[in-house]
C-alpha atoms as a PDB file:
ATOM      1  CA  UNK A   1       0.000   0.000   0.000  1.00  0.00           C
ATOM      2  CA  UNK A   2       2.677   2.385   0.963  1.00  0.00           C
ATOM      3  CA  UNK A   3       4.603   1.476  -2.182  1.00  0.00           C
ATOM      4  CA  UNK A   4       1.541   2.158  -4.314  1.00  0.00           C
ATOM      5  CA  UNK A   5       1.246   5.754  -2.302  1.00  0.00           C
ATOM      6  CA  UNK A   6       4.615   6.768  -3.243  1.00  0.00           C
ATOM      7  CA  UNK A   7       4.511   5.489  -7.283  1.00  0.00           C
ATOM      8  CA  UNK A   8       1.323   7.945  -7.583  1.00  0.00           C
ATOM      9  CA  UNK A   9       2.901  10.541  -5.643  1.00  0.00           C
ATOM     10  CA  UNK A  10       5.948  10.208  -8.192  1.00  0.00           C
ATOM     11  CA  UNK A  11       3.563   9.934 -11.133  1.00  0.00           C
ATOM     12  CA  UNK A  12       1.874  12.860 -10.307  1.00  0.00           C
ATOM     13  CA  UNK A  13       4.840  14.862  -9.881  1.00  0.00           C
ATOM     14  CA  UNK A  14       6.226  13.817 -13.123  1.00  0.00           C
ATOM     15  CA  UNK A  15       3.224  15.013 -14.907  1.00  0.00           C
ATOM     16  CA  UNK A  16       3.376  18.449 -13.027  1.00  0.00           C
ATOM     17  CA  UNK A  17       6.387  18.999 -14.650  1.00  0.00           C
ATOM     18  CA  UNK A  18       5.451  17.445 -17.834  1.00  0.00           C
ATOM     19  CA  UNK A  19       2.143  19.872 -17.890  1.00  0.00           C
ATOM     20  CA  UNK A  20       5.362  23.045 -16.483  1.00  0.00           C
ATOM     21  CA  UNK A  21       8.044  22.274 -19.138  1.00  0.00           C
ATOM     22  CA  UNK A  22       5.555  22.422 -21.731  1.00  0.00           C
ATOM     23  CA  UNK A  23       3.736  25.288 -20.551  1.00  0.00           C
ATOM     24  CA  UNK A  24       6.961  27.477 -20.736  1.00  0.00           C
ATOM     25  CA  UNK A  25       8.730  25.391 -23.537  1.00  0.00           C
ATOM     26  CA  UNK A  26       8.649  29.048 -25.984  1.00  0.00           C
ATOM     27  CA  UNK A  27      10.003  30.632 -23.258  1.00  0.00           C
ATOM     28  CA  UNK A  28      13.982  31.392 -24.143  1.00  0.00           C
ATOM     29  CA  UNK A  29      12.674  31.060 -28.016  1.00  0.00           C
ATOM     30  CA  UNK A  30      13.004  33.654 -30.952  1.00  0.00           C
ATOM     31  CA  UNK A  31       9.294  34.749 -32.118  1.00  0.00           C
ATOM     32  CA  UNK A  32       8.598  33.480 -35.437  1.00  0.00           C
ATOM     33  CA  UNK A  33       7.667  35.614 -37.926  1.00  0.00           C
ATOM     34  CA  UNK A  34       4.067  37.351 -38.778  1.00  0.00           C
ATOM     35  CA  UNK A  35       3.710  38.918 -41.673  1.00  0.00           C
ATOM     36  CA  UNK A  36       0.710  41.287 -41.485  1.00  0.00           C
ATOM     37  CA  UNK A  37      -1.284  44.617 -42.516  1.00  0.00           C
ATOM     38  CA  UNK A  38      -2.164  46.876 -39.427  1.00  0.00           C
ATOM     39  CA  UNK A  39      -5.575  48.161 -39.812  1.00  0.00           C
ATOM     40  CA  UNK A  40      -4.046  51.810 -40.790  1.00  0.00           C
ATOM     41  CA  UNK A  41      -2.378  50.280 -43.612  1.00  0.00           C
ATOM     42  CA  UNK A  42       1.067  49.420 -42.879  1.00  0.00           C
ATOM     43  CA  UNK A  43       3.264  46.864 -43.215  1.00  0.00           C
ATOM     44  CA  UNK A  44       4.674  44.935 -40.120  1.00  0.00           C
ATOM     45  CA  UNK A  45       6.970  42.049 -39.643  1.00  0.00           C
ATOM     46  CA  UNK A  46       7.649  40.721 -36.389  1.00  0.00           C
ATOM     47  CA  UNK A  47       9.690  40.550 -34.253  1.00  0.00           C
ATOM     48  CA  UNK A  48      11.328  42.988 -36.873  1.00  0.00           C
ATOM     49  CA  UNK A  49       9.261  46.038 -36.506  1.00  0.00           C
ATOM     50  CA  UNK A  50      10.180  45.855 -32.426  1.00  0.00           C
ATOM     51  CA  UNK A  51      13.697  44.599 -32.733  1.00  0.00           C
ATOM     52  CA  UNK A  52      15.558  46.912 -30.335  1.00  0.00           C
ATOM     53  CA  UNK A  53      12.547  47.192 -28.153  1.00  0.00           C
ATOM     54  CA  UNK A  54      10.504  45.237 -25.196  1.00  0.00           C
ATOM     55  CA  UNK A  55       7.125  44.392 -26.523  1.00  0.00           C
ATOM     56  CA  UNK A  56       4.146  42.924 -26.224  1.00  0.00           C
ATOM     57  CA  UNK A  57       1.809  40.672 -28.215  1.00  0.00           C
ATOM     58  CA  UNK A  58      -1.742  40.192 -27.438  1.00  0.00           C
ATOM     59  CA  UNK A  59      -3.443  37.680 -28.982  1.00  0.00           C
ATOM     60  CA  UNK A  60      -7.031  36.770 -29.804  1.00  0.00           C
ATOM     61  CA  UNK A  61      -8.541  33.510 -31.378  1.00  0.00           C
ATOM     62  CA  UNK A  62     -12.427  34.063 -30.663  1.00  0.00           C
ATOM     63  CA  UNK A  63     -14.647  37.271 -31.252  1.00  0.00           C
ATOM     64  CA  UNK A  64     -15.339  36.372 -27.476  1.00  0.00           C
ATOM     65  CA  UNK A  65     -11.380  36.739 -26.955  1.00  0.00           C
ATOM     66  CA  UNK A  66     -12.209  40.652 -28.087  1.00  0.00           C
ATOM     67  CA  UNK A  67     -13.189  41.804 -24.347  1.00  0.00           C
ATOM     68  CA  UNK A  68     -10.332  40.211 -22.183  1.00  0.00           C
ATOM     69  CA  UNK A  69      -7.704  41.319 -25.462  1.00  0.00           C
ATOM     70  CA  UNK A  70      -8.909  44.613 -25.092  1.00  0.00           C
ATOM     71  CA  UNK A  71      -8.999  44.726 -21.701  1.00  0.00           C
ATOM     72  CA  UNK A  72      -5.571  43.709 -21.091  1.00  0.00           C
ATOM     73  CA  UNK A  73      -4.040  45.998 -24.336  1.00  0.00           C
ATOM     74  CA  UNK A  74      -6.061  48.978 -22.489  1.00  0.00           C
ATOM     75  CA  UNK A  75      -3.826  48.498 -19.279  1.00  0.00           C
ATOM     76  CA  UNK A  76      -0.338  47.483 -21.157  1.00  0.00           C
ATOM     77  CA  UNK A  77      -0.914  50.998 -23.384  1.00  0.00           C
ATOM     78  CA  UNK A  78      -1.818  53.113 -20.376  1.00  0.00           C
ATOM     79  CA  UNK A  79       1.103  51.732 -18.305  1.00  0.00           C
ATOM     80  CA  UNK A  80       3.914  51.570 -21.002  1.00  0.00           C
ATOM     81  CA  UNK A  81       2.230  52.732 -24.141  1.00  0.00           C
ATOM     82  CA  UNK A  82       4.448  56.282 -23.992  1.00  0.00           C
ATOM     83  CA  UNK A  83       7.900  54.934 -22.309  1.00  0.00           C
ATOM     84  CA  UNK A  84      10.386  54.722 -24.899  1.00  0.00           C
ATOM     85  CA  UNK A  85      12.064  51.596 -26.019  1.00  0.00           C
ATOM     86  CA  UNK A  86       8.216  50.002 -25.744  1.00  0.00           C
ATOM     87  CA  UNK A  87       6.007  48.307 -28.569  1.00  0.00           C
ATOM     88  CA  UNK A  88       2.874  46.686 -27.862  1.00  0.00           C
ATOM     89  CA  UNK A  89       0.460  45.079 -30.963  1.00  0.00           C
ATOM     90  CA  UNK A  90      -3.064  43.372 -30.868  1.00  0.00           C
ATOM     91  CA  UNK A  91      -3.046  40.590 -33.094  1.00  0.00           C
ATOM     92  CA  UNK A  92      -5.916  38.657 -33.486  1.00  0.00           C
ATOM     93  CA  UNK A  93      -6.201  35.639 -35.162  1.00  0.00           C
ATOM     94  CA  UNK A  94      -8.950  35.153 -38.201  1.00  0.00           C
ATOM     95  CA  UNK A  95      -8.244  32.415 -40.076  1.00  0.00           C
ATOM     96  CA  UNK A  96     -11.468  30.345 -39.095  1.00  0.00           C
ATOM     97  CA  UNK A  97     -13.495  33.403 -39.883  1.00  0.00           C
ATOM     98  CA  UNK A  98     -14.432  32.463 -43.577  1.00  0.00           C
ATOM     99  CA  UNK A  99     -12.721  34.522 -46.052  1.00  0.00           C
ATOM    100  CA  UNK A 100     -15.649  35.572 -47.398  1.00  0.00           C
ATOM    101  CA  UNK A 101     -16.776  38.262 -44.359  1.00  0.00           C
ATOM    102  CA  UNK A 102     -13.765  38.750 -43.667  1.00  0.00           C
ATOM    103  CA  UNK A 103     -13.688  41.864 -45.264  1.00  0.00           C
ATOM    104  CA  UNK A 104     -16.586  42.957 -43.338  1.00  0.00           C
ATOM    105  CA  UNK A 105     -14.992  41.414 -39.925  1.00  0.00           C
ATOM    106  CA  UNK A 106     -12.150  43.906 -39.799  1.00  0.00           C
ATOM    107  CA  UNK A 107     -14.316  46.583 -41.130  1.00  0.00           C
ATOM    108  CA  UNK A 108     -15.959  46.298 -37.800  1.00  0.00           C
ATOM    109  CA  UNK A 109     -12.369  46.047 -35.776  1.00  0.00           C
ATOM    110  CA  UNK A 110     -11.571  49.356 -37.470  1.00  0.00           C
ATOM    111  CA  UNK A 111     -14.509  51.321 -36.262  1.00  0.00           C
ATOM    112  CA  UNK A 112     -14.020  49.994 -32.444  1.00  0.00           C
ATOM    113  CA  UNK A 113     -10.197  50.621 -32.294  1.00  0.00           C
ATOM    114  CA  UNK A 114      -9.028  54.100 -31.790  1.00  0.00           C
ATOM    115  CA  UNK A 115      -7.090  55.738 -34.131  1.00  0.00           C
ATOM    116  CA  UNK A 116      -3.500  56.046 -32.015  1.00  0.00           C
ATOM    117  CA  UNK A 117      -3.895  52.383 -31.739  1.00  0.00           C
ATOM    118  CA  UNK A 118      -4.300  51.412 -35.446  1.00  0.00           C
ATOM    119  CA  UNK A 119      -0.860  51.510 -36.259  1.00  0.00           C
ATOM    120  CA  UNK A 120      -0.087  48.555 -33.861  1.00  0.00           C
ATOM    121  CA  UNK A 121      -3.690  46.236 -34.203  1.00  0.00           C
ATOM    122  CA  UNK A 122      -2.874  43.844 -36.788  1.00  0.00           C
ATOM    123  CA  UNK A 123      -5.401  41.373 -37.966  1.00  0.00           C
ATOM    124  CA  UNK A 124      -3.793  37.773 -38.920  1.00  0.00           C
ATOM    125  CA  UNK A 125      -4.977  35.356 -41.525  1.00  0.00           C
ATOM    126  CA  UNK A 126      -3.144  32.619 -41.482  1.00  0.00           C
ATOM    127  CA  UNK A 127      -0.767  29.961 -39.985  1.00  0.00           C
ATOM    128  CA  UNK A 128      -3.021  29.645 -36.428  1.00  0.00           C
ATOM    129  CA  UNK A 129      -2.359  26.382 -35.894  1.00  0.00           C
ATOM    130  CA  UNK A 130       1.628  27.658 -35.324  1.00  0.00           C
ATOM    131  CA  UNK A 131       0.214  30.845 -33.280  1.00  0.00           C
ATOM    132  CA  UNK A 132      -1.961  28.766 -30.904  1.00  0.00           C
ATOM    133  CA  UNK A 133       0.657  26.403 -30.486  1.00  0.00           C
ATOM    134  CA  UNK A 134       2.726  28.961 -29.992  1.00  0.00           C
ATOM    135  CA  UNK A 135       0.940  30.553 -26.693  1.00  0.00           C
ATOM    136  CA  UNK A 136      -0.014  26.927 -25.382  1.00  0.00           C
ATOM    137  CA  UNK A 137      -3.775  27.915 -26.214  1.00  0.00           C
ATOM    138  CA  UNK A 138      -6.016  26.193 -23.812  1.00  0.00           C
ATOM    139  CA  UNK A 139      -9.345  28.339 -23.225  1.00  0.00           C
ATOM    140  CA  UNK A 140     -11.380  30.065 -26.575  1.00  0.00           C
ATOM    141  CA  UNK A 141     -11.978  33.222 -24.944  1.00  0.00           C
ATOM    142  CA  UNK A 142      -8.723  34.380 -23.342  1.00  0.00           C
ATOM    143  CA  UNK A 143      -6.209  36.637 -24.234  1.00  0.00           C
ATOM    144  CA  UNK A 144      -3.055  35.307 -25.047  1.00  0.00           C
ATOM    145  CA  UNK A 145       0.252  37.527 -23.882  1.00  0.00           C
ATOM    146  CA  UNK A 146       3.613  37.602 -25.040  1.00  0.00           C
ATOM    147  CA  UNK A 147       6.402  39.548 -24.269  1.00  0.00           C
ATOM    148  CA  UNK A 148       9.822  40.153 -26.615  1.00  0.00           C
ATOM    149  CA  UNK A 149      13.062  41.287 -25.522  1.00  0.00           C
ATOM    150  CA  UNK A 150      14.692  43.958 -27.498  1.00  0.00           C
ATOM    151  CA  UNK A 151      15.764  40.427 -29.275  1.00  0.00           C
ATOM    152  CA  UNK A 152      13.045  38.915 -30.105  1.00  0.00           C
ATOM    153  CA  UNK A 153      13.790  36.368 -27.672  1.00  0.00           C
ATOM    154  CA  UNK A 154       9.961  35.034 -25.810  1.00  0.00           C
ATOM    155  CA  UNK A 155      10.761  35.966 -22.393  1.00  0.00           C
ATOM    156  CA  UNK A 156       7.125  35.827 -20.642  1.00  0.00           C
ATOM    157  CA  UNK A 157       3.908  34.809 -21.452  1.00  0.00           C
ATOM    158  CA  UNK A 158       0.745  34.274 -20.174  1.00  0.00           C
ATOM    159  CA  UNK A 159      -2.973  33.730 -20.849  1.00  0.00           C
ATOM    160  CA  UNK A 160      -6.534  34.353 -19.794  1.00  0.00           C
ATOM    161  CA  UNK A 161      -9.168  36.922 -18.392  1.00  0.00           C
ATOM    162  CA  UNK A 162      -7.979  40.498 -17.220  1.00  0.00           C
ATOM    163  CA  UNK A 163      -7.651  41.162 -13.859  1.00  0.00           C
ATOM    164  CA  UNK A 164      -5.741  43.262 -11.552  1.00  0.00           C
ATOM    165  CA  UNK A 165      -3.618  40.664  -9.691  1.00  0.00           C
ATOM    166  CA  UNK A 166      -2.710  39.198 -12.825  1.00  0.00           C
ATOM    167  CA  UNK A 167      -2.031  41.940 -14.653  1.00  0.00           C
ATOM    168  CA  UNK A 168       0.336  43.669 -11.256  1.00  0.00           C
ATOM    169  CA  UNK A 169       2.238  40.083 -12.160  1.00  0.00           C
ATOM    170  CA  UNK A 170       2.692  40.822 -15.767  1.00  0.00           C
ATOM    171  CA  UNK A 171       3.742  44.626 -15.281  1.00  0.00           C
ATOM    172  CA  UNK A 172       5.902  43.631 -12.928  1.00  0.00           C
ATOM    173  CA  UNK A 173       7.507  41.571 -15.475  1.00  0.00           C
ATOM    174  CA  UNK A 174       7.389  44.613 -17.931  1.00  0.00           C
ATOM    175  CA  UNK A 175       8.520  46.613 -16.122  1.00  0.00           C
ATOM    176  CA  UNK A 176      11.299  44.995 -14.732  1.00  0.00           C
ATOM    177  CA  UNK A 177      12.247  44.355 -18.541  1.00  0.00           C
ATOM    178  CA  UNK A 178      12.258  48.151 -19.551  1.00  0.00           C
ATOM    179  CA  UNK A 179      14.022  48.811 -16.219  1.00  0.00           C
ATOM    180  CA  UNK A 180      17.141  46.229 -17.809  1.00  0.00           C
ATOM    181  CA  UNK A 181      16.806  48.029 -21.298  1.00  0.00           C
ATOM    182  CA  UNK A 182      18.013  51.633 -19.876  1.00  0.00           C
END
C-alpha cells in the first residue's frame, strides 16, 4: 500500500512537470515571424518592426477573446504605451473566420479601435495552428500575452481573463524588462 502511495505521488509529480516544461517550452525562443497589414495600412513584420525594443503581443482567437484582449491591451498601453524603447500590438487571429466576411470582420475592428492604436492592431490570416501552439492555447476566450526582448527572444507569457492581480504580475515583469533596457 505504501509502495503504491509513493509510485502515484511520483507519477503525479512527473506530470506536473510534464504539464510546467511544456507550458513554458517558448520561453527562451526567438518569435517566429508574422507577416501582417495593421488596420491603418502598414506593413509589419515581427519581431522585426520591435527589434531593439521590449514588446508585447496580445493575442485573440475568438470574437469572445475581443473583451479580455482589449482589456488587457487597455492596461499594457496606459502603463507603457508612452515609455520609450516600448512596442505593444493586438493581433488577433482570423483564419477560421471564412474569407468571405472577412472583409466585413475587420471593417468592424476598425470602427471599435481608436485611431492612435491602429498603427499597432494587426489582424492575422493565417498559420493559427503555429500561433496557438505557440501561446499553449487552452481556453477560446482568453487573451493570449507575449512579451519580446529587445531580441526577439519570448521571455514571458501568459494567458486568460484580465484582472488586476494578474495583470500587477505581468507589469511587474514589464517593467522589470524596460528597467534592464536603460
Amino acid at each position: 500500500m505504501i509502495l503504491l502511495r509513493t509510485c502515484r505521488a511520483v507519477l503525479r509529480k512527473i506530470c506536473f512537470l510534464a504539464i510546467v516544461s511544456l507550458a513554458s517550452a517558448q520561453i527562451g525562443q526567438v518569435m517566429p515571424t508574422i507577416e501582417g497589414e495593421t488596420i491603418s495600412g502598414r506593413k509589419v513584420i515581427l519581431p522585426d518592426a520591435s527589434r531593439g525594443k521590449i514588446a508585447v503581443l496580445i493575442f485573440g482567437f475568438t470574437k469572445s477573446s475581443k473583451e479580455p484582449s482589449g482589456a488587457w491591451a487597455d492596461r499594457v498601453q496606459a502603463e507603457f504605451g508612452s515609455r520609450a524603447g516600448f512596442e505593444m500590438y493586438q493581433l488577433p487571429v482570423l483564419e477560421d473566420v471564412p474569407r468571405f466576411i472577412r472583409g466585413m470582420v475587420i471593417s468592424g475592428m476598425k470602427k471599435g479601435v481608436r485611431e492612435n492604436m491602429r498603427d499597432h492592431f494587426m489582424p492575422i490570416e493565417q498559420h493559427e495552428s503555429e500561433l496557438k501552439q505557440l501561446v499553449s492555447y487552452k481556453g477560446h476566450d482568453d487573451a493570449y500575452l507575449i512579451v519580446l526582448d529587445t531580441t526577439g527572444h519570448i521571455v514571458h507569457q501568459t494567458h486568460g481573463p484580465f484582472s488586476d492581480a494578474r495583470y500587477r504580475e505581468f507589469g511587474n515583469e514589464v517593467q522589470r524588462l524596460l528597467s534592464q533596457e536603460r
